[in-house]
Protein backbone atom coordinates (compact mmCIF):
# COMPACT_ATOMS: atom_id res chain seq x y z
CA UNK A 1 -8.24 -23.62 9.36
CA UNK A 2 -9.15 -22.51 13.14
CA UNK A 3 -9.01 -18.58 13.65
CA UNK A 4 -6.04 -18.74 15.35
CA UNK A 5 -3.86 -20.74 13.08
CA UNK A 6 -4.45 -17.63 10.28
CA UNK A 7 -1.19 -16.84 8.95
CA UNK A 8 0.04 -13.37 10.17
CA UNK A 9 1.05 -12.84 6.18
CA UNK A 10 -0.98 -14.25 3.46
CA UNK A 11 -0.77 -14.26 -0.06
CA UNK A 12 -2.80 -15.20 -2.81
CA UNK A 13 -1.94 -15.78 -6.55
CA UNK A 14 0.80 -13.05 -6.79
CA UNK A 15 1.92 -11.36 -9.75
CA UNK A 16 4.85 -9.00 -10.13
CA UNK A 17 6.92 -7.88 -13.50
CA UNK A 18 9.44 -5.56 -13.63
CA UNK A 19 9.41 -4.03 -16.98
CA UNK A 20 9.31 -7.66 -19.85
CA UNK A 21 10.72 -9.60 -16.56
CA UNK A 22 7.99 -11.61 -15.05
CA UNK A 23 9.47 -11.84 -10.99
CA UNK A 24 6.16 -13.73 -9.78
CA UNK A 25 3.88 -15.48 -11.57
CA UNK A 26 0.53 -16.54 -9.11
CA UNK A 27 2.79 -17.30 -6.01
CA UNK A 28 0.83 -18.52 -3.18
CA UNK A 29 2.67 -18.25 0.51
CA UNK A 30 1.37 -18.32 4.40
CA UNK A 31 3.39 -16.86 6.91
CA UNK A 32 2.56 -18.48 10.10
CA UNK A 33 2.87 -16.94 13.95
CA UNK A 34 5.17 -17.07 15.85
CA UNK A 35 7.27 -19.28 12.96
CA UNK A 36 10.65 -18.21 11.19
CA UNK A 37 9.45 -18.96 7.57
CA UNK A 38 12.04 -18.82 5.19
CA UNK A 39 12.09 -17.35 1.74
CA UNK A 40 15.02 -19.06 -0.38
CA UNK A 41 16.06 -19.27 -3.84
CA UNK A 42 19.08 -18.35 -6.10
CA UNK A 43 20.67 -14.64 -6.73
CA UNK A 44 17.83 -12.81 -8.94
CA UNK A 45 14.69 -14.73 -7.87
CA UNK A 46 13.06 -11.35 -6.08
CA UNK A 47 13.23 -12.40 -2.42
CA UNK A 48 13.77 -9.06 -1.55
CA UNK A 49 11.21 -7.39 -3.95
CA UNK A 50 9.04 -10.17 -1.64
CA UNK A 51 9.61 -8.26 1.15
CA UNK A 52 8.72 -4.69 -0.27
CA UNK A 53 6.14 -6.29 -1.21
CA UNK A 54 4.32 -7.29 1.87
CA UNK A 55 5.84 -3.66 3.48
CA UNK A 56 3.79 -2.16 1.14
CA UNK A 57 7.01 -0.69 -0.65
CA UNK A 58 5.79 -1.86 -3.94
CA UNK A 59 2.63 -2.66 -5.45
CA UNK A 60 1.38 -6.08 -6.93
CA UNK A 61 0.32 -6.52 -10.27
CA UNK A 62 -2.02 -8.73 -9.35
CA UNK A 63 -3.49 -10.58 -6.22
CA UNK A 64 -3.25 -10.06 -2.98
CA UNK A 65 -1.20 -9.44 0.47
CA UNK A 66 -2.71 -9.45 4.07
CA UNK A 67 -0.68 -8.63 7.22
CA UNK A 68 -2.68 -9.35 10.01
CA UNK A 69 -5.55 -9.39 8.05
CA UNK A 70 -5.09 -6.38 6.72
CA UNK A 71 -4.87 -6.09 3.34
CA UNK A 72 -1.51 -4.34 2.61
CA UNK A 73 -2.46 -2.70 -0.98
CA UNK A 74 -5.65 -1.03 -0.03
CA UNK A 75 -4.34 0.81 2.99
CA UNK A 76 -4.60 4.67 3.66
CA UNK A 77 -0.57 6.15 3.49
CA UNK A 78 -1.57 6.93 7.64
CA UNK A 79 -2.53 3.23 7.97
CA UNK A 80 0.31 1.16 6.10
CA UNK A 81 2.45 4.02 8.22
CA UNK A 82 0.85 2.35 11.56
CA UNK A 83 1.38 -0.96 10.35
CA UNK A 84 5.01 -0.95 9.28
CA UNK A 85 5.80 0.58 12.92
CA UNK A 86 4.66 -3.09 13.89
CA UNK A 87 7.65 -4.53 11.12
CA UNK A 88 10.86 -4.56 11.87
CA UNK A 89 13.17 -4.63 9.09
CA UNK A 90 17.06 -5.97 9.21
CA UNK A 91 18.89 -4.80 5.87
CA UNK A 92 21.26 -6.85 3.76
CA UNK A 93 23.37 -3.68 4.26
CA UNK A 94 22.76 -2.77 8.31
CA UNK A 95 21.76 0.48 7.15
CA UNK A 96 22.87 1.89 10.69
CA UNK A 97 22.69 6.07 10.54
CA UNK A 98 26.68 6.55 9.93
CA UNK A 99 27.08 9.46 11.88
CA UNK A 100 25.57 8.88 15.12
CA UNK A 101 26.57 6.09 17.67
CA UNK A 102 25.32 2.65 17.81
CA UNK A 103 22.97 3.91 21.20
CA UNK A 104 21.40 6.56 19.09
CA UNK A 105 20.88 4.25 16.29
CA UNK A 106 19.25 1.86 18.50
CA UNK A 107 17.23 4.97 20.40
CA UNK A 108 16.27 6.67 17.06
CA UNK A 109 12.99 4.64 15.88
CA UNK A 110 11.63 5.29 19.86
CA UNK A 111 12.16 8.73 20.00
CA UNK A 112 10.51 8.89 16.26
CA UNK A 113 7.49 6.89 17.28
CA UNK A 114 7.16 7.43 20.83
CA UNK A 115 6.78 9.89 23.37
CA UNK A 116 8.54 8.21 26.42
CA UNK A 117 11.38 10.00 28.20
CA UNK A 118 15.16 9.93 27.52
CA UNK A 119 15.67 7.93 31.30
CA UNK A 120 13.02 5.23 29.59
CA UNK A 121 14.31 5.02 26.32
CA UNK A 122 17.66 4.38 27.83
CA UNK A 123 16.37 1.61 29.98
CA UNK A 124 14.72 0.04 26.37
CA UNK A 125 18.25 1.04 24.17
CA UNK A 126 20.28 -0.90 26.69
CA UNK A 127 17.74 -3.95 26.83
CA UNK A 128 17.72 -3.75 23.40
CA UNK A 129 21.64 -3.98 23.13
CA UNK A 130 21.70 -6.74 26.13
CA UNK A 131 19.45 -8.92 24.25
CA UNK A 132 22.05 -8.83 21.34
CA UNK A 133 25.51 -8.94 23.45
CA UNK A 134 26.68 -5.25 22.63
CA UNK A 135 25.37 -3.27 25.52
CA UNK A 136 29.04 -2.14 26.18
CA UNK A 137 29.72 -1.23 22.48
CA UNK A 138 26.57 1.93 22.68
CA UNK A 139 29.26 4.08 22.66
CA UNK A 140 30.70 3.32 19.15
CA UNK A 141 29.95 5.17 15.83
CA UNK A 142 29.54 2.33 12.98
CA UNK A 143 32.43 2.71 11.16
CA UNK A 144 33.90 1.39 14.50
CA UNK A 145 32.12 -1.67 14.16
CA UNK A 146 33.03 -5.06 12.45
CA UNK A 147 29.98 -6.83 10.10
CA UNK A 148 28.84 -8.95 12.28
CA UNK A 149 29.17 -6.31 15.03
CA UNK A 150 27.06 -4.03 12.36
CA UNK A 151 24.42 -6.70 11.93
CA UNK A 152 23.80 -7.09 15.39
CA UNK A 153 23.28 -3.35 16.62
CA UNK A 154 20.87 -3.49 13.29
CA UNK A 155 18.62 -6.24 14.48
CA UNK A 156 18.57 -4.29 17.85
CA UNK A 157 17.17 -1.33 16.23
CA UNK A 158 14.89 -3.37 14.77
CA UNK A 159 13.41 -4.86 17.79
CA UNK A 160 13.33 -1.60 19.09
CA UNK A 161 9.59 -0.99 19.26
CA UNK A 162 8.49 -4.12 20.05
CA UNK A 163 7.37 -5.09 16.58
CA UNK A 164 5.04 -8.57 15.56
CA UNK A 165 7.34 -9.36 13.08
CA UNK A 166 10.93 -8.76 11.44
CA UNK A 167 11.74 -9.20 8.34
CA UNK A 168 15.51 -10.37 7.24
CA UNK A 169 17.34 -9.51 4.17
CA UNK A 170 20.22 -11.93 3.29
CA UNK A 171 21.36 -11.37 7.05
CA UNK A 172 24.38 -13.71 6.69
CA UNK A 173 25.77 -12.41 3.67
CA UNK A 174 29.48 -11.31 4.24
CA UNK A 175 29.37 -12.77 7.73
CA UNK A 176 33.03 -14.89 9.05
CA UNK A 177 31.81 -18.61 10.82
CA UNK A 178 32.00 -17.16 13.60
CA UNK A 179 29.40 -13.99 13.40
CA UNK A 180 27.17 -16.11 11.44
CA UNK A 181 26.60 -18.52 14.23
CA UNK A 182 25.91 -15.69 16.28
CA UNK A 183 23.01 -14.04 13.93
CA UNK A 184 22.01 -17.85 13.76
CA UNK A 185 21.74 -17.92 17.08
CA UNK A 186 20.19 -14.51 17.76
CA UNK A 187 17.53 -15.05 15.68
CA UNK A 188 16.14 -18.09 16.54
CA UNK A 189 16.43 -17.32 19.96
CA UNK A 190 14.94 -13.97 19.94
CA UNK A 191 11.87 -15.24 17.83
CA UNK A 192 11.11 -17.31 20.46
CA UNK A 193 11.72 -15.26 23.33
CA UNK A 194 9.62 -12.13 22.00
CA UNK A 195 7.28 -14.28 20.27
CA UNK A 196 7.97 -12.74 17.13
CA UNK A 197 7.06 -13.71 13.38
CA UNK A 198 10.18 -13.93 11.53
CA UNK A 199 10.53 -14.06 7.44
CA UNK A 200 14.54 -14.94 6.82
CA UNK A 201 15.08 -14.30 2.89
CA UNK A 202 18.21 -15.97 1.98
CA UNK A 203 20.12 -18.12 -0.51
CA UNK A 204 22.34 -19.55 2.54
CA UNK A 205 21.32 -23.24 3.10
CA UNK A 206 23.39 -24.63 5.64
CA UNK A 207 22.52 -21.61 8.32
CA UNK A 208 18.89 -21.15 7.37
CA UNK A 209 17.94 -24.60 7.25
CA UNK A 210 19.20 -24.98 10.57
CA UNK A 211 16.91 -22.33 12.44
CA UNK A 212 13.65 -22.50 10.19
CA UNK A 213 10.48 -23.81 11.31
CA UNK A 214 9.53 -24.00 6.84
CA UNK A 215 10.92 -22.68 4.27
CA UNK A 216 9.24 -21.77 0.70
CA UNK A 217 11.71 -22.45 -2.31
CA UNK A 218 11.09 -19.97 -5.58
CA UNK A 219 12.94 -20.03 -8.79
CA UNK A 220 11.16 -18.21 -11.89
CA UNK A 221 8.53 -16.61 -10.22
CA UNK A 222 6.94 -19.86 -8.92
CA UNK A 223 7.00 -21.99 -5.23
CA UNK A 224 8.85 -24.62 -6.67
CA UNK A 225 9.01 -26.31 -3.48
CA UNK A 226 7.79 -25.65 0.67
CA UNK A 227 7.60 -27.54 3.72
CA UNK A 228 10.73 -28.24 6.81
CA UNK A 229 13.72 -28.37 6.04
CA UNK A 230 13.49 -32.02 6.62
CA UNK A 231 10.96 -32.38 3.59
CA UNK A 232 13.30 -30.32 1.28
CA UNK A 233 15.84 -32.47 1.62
CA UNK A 234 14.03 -35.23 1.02
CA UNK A 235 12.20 -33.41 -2.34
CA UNK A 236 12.65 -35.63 -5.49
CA UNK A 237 12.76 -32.46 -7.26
CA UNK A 238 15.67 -32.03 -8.97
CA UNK A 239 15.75 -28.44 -8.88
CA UNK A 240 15.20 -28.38 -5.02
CA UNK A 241 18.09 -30.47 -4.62
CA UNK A 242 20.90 -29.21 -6.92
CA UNK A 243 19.52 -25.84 -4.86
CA UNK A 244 20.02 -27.49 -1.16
CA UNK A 245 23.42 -29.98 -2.01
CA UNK A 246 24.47 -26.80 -3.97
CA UNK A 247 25.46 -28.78 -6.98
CA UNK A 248 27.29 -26.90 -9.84
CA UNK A 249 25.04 -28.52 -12.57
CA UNK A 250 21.70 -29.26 -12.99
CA UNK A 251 18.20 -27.93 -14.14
CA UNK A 252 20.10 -24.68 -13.19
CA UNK A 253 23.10 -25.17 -16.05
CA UNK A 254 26.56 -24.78 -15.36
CA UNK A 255 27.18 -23.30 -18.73
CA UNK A 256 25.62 -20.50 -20.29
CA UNK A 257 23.37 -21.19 -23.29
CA UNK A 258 25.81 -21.36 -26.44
CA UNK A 259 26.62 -22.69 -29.66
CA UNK A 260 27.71 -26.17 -29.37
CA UNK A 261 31.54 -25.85 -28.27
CA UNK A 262 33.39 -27.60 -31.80
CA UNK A 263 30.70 -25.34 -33.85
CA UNK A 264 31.60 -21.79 -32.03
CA UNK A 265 35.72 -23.04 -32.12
CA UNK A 266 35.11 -24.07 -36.04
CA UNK A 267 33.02 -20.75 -36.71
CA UNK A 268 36.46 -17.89 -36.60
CA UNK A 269 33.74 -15.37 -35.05
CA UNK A 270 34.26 -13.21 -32.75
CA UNK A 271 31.63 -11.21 -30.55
């Protein structure tokens, strides 16, 4: 591999448990430049203990993460602070500050990590806003907002500084047609335009498949799959397509392991 096709995120034979619960068992992943790489799977399969992960948030039980060649584990508390000022985050939730105003939730990472002045950081909050279509809204507190509304100031805020990389939570979870096409949108487009590295974590097929550059498939702690979304849906793995057709049966059963049905009816028990 030539030095500048290193992946921006590596990791190497990754283990994580949480308590008896094996969540990864020697998972391998490359997150390229400049790429939106996608992380999906079903509900439960620790995409976003993936991401806490690589911010450093929680700590492998074996193997390794590097963020621009850095590796993530063995950092000082001042220098994983450094490097997750270069990380933008969008929550599942927003997380927007609830009782200040969508400006001052956009201007509050710059004034944390910065020393520019108030007339600059308003010239960055409203560039910021612009570049998400709610420059006129900086004057509305959250609970003002709709969801998709929410989700947009968020992923302002978290372009705020600039960063080499965001990372996305379930970001179309909750969302009407409508806003989703809009995050869609958004975030392809603003990859490209800041040159960002993007890492999209969701179990959304449709909308994710339609904006990722690859996409990494995991189901009981292992890549079960990875490549475009035009290889995935061409995978002769069973499990990678009852995950992308969304079939209700499969390797993934519909019904929950049991007695066999006549045995539990003949049986009288009850729980």
């Amino acid at each position: 591999m030539a030095e500048n096709d290193e992946p921006l995120v590596k990791i190497r034979n990754l283990h994580f448990s949480r308590g008896d619960r094996k969540i990864f068992d020697g998972v391998d992943i490359d997150i390229q430049k400049g790429r939106i790489t996608a992380i999906m799977g079903p509900s439960g399969t620790g995409k976003t203990t993936l991401l806490k992960l690589i911010g450093g948030q929680l700590r492998p039980d074996q193997g390794t993460i590097h963020v621009d060649g850095k590796h993530v584990h063995k950092l000082s508390h001042s220098q994983l602070y450094e490097l997750r000022k270069r990380m933008g985050m969008l929550f599942q939730s927003g997380a927007l500050l609830t009782d200040i105003n969508v400006y001052d939730n956009v201007a509050f990472p710059i004034r944390e990590h910065t020393k520019l002045s108030e007339s600059i950081i308003r010239h960055l909050v409203l560039m910021k806003l612009h570049a998400v279509g709610l420059r006129g809204a900086r004057d509305l507190m959250p609970s003002e907002l709709s969801g998709g509304m929410a989700r947009r100031v968020a992923l302002a805020r978290a372009i705020a500084l600039d960063p080499m990389m965001i990372m996305f939570d379930e970001p179309f979870t909750g969302q009407d047609p409508i806003s989703m096409g809009v995050l869609v949108t958004l975030i392809r487009s603003l990859n490209d335009a800041l040159d960002l590295t993007s890492i999209l974590v969701s179990h959304d097929v449709q909308e994710t498949a339609s904006i990722a550059d690859y996409i990494y498939v995991i189901s009981e702690g292992k890549v079960v799959e990875h490549g475009s979304s035009e290889t995935l849906q061409r995978s002769s793995s069973p499990w990678v397509k009852q995950f992308m057709e969304g079939l209700p049966d499969g390797p993934v059963p519909f019904h929950y392991p049991s007695l066999d049905y006549a045995d539990d009816l003949l049986t009288g028990s009850r729980p």
